[in-house]
Protein backbone atom coordinates (compact mmCIF):
# COMPACT_ATOMS: atom_id res chain seq x y z
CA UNK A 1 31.81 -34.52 -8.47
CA UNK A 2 28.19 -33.43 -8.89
CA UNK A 3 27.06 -30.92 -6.76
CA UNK A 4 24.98 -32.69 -3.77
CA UNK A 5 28.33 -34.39 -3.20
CA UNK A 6 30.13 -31.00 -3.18
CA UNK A 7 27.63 -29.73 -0.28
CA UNK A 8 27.54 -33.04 1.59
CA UNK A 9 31.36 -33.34 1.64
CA UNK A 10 31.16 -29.32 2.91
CA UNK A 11 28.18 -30.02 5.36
CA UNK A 12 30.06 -33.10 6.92
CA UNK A 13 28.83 -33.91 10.45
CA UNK A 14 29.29 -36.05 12.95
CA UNK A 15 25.71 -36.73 12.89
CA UNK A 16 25.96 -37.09 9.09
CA UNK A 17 28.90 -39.05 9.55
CA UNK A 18 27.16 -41.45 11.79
CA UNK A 19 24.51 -41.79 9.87
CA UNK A 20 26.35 -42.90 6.92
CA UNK A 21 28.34 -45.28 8.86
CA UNK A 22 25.01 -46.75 10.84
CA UNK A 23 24.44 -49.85 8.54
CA UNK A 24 28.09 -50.82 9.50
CA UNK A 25 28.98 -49.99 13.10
CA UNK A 26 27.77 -47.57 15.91
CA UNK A 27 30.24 -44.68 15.55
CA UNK A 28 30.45 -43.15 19.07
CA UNK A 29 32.88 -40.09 19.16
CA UNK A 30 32.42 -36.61 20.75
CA UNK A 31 33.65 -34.59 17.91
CA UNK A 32 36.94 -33.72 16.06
CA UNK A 33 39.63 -31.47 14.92
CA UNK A 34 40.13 -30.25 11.32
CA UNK A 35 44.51 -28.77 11.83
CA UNK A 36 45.53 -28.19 8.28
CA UNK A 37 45.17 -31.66 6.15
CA UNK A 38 44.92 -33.99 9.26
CA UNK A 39 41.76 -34.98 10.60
CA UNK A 40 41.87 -35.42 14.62
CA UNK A 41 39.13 -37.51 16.29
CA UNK A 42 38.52 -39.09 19.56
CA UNK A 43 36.92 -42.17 19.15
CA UNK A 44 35.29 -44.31 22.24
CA UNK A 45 37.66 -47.04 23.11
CA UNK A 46 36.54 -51.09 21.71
CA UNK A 47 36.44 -50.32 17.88
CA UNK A 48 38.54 -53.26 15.74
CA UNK A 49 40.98 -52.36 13.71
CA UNK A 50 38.94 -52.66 10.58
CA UNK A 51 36.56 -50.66 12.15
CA UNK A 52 38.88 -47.96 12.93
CA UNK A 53 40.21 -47.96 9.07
CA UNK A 54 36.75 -47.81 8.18
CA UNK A 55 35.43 -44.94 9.88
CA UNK A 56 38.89 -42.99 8.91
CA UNK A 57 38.39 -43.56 5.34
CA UNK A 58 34.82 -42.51 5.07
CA UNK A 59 35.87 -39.12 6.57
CA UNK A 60 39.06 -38.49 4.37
CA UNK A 61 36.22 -39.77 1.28
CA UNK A 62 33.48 -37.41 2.57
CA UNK A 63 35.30 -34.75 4.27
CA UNK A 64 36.39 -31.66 2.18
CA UNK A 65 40.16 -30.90 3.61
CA UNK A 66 40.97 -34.28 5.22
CA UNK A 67 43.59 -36.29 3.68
CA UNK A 68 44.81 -37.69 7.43
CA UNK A 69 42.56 -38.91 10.45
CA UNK A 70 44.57 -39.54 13.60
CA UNK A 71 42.95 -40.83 16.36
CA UNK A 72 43.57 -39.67 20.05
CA UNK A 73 44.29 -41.90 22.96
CA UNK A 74 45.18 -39.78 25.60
CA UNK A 75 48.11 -36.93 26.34
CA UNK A 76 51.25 -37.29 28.68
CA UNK A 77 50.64 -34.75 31.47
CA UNK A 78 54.34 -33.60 31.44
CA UNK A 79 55.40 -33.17 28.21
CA UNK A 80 51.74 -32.89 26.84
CA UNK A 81 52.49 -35.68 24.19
CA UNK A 82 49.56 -37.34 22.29
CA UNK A 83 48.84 -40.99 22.36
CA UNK A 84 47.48 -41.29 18.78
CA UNK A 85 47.14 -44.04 16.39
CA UNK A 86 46.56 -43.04 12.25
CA UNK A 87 43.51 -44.53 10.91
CA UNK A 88 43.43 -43.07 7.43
CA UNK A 89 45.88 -41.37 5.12
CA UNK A 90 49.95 -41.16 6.02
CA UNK A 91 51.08 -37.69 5.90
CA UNK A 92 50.56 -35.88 9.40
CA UNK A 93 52.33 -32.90 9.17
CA UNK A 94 50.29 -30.27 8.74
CA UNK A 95 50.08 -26.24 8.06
CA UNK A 96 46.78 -24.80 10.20
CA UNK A 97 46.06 -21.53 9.39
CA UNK A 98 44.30 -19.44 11.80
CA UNK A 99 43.91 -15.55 12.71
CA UNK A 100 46.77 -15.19 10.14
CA UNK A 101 48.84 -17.25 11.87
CA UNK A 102 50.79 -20.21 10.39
CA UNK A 103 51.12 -22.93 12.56
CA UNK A 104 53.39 -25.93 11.94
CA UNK A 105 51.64 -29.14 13.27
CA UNK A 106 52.05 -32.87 13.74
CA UNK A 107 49.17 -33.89 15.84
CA UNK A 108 51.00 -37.76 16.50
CA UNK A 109 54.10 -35.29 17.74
CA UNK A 110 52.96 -32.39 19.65
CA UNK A 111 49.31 -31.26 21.32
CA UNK A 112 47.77 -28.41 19.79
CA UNK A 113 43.69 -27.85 21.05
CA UNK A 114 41.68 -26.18 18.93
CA UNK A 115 39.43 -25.61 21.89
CA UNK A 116 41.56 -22.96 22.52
CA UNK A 117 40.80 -20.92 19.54
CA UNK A 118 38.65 -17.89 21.08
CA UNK A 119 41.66 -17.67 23.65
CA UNK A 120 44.50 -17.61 21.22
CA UNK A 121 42.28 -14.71 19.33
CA UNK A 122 42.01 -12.85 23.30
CA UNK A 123 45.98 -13.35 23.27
CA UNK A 124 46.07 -11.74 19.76
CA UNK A 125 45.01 -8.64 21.62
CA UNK A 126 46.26 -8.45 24.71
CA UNK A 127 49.55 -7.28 24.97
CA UNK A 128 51.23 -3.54 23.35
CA UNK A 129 54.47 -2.71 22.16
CA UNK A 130 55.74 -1.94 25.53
CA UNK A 131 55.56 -5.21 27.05
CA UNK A 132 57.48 -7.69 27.54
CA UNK A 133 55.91 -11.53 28.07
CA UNK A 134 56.77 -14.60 29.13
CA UNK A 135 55.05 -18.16 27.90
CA UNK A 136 55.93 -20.53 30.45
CA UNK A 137 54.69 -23.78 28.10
CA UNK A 138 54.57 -22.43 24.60
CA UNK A 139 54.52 -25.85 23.14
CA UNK A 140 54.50 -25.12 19.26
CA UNK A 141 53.39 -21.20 19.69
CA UNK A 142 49.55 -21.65 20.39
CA UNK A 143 49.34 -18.40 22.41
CA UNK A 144 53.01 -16.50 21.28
CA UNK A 145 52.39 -16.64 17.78
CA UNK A 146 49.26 -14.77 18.16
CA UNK A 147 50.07 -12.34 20.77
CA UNK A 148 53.41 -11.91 19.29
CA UNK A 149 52.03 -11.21 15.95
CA UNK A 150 49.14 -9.19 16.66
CA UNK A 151 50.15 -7.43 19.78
CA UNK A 152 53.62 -6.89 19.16
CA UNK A 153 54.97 -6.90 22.44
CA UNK A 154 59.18 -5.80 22.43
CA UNK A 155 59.92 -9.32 23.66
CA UNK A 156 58.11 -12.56 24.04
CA UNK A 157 60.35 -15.18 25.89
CA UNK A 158 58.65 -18.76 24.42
CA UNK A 159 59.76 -21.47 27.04
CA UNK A 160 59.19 -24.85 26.22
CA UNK A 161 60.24 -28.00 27.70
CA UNK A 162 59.55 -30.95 24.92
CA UNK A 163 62.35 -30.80 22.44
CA UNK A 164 60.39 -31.61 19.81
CA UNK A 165 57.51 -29.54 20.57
CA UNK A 166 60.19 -26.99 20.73
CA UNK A 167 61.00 -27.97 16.84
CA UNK A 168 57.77 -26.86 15.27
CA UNK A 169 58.23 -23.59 17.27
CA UNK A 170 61.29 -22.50 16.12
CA UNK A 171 59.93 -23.12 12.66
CA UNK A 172 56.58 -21.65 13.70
CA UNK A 173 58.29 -18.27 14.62
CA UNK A 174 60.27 -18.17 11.45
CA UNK A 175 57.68 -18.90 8.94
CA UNK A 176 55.28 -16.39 10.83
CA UNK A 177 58.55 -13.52 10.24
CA UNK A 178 58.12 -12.84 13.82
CA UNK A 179 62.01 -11.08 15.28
CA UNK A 180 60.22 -10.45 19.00
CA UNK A 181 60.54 -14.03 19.75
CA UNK A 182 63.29 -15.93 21.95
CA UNK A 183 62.44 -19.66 22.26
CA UNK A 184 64.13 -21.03 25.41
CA UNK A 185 64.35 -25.03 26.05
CA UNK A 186 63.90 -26.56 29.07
CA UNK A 187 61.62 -27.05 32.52
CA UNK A 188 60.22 -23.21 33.15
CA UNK A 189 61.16 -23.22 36.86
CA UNK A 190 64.72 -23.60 35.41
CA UNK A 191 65.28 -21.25 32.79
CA UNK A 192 62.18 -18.72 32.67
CA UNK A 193 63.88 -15.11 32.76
CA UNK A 194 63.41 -13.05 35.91
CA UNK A 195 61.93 -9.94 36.59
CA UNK A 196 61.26 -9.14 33.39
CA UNK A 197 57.82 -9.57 32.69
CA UNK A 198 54.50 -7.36 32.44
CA UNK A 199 53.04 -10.10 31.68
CA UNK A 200 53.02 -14.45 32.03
CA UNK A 201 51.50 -16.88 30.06
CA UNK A 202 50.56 -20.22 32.12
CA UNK A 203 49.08 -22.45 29.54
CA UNK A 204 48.88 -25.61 31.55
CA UNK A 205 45.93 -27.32 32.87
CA UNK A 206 47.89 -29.81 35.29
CA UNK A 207 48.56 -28.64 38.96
CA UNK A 208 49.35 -24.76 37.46
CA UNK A 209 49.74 -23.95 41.29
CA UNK A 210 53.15 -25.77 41.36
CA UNK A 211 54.42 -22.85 38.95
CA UNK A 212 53.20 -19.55 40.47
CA UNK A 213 56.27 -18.73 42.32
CA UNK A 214 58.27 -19.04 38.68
CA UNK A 215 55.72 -16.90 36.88
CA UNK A 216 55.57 -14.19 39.83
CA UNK A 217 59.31 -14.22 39.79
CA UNK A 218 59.20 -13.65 36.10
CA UNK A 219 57.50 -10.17 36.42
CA UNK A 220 58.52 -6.67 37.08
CA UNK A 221 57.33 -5.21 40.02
CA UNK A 222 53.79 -5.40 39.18
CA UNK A 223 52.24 -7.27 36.29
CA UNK A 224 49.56 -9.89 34.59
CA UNK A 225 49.33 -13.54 35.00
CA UNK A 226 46.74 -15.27 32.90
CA UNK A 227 46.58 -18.77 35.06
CA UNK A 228 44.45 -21.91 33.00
CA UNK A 229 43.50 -24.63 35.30
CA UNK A 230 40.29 -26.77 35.29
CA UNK A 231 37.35 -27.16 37.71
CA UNK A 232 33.37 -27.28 37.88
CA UNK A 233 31.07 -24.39 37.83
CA UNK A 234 30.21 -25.67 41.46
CA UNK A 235 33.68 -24.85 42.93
CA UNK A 236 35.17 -22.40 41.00
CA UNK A 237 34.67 -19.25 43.76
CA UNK A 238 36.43 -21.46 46.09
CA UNK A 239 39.36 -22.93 43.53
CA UNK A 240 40.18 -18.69 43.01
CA UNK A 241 40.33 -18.08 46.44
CA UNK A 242 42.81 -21.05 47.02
CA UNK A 243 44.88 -19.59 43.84
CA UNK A 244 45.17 -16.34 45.07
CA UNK A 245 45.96 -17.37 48.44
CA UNK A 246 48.89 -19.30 46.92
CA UNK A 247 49.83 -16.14 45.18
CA UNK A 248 49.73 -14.23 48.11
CA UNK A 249 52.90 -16.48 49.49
CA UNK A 250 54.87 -14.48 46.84
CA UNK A 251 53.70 -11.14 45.95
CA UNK A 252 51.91 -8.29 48.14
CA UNK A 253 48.39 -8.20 46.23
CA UNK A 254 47.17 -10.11 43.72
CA UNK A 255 43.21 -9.85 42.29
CA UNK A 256 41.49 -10.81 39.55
CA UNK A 257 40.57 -9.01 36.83
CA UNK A 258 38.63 -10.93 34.54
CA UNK A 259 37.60 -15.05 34.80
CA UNK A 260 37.21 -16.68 30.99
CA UNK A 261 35.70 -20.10 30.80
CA UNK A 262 36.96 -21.61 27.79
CA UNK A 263 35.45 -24.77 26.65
CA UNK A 264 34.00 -28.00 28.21
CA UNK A 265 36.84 -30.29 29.25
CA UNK A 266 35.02 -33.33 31.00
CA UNK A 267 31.47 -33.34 32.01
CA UNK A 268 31.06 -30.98 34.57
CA UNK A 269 34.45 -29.88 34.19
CA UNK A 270 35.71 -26.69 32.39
CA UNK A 271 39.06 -25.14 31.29
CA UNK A 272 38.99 -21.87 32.72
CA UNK A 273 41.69 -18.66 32.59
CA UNK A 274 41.94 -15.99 35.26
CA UNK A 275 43.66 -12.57 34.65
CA UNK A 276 45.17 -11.97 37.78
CA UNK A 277 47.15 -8.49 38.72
CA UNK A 278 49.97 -8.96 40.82
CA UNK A 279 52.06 -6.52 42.71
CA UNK A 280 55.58 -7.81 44.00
C-alpha cells in the first residue's frame, strides 16, 4: 500500500468518507464507533440494501482497524439490547481495549457506548481499597472493570439483568484477572446486596428515579450515588431538585457534590451524572 493510502486509511473521516461516497449516494450519518475490529455506525433510516453494503465496504476498505460495520437501529430500554443489522464483514465479536482494560464485545449482542469513555476513566479513579461498590446495571463491565481495576475497591458487586450481557462480563472479569468482582444476575431491585455499599453505580439513562430506593438501600449508613439520567441544559436545576427530593423519601440528607455532563445524547438533550452524598 503506498503511503497516501496508509495516511488516508489513518485520517478516515466521516467527512472524508462522504466525500468518497458522494458520486454514489448522500451518506447521512452522525458519526461512529471503532470497539475492537467492528465498526459501529448509525446511519439515517431509507438507505437500500445495496446502499447499505456499499457504504460498509468502503469503510472496512478505507478504514485502518475495521474488518466489521454494524449498523444501529435502536436499543431496547429494558434490557439495553441493540437493534443492529451487519453491513460489512461477519465476525462481530470483538476485544476493545481501553485504559488497560479488556473488554469483551459483541455490539449485535450487548450495548456498550463509547460516549462514555471520559466517565469510565472518572470511575477508574474513584473508589479506594476500603470500599465496597455496587453496579446496579453493569451490562458487560463498562464502569466495574475500570473502577475495579484501577481503584481497587475490596468488593465490587456487578448486577446485571440480561443474561447474555451478563456472559461477556463474567468473561470480562476473568480475562481482566480481576478477584474483587461478584457478578450477580437478575432485576437490581431483586437481588442488589443491602447495606453494604459506600458507594452505587446507576448507569441507566431510562426513568433512574424508579431505582433510588434500591441503590439507597444498598449503602451503609452514609455513602455515594453517582445517578445518570438525561435532560436539557434548560431544566437541569429543576430535574436535581426533583431527584433529590425523591431521595429525600429514603435517606435523611442527600446533596450533590459534583454534576458531570457527559456527551450530547439528542439535540438539546445531554447524558448527565450527579455525585450525590447520602446519609441514611
Amino acid at each position: 500500500m503506498s503511503s497516501s493510502k496508509q495516511a488516508s486509511r489513518r485520517n478516515l473521516s466521516v467527512k472524508g468518507l462522504q466525500a468518497v461516497l458522494a458520486d454514489k449516494l448522500d451518506l447521512r450519518l452522525s458519526g461512529w464507533e471503532i470497539l475492537g475490529g467492528v465498526m459501529v455506525v448509525r446511519l439515517d433510516p431509507g438507505y437500500s440494501e445495496s446502499e447499505k453494503n456499499l457504504i460498509g465496504e468502503t469503510i472496512v476498505r478505507l478504514h485502518p482497524t475495521a474488518v466489521t460495520v454494524v449498523n444501529r437501529m435502536s436499543i431496547d430500554d429494558e434490557l439495553r439490547e441493540p437493534v443492529t443489522e451487519v453491513i460489512a464483514g461477519s465476525k462481530t465479536e470483538s476485544i476493545h481495549l481501553e485504559n488497560g482494560c479488556k473488554y469483551k464485545i459483541d455490539p449485535t449482542q450487548v450495548m456498550f457506548s463509547f460516549g462514555n469513555k471520559e466517565e469510565r476513566k472518572r470511575m477508574a479513579k474513584i473508589s479506594s481499597p476500603e470500599e465496597t461498590v455496587v453496579d446496579m446495571f453493569a451490562c458487560v463491565g463498562q464502569f466495574t472493570l475500570p473502577l475495579a481495576k484501577h481503584s481497587r475497591p475490596e468488593k465490587v458487586y456487578a448486577v446485571e439483568k440480561n443474561p447474555v450481557a451478563l456472559r461477556f462480563l463474567k468473561e470480562n472479569i476473568a480475562q481482566n484477572k480481576l478477584s474483587n468482582v461478584e457478578p450477580l444476575l437478575g432485576d437490581c431491585r431483586d437481588v442488589c446486596p443491602t447495606g453494604v455499599a459506600d458507594r452505587v453505580l446507576m448507569g441507566y439513562l431510562f426513568d433512574t428515579h424508579l431505582f433510588l430506593p434500591t441503590a439507597i438501600n444498598a449503602l451503609n449508613e452514609h455513602g455515594i450515588l453517582h445517578y445518570h439520567f438525561n435532560c436539557t441544559e434548560e431544566k437541569l436545576e429543576g430535574e436535581i431538585q426533583r431527584i433529590l427530593n425523591l431521595a429525600l423519601k429514603h435517606a435523611a440528607s442527600a446533596n450533590v457534590s459534583k454534576t458531570v455532563q457527559i456527551k450530547s445524547y439528542a439535540p438539546k438533550m445531554y447524558h448527565w451524572v450527579l455525585d450525590i452524598d447520602i446519609e441514611k
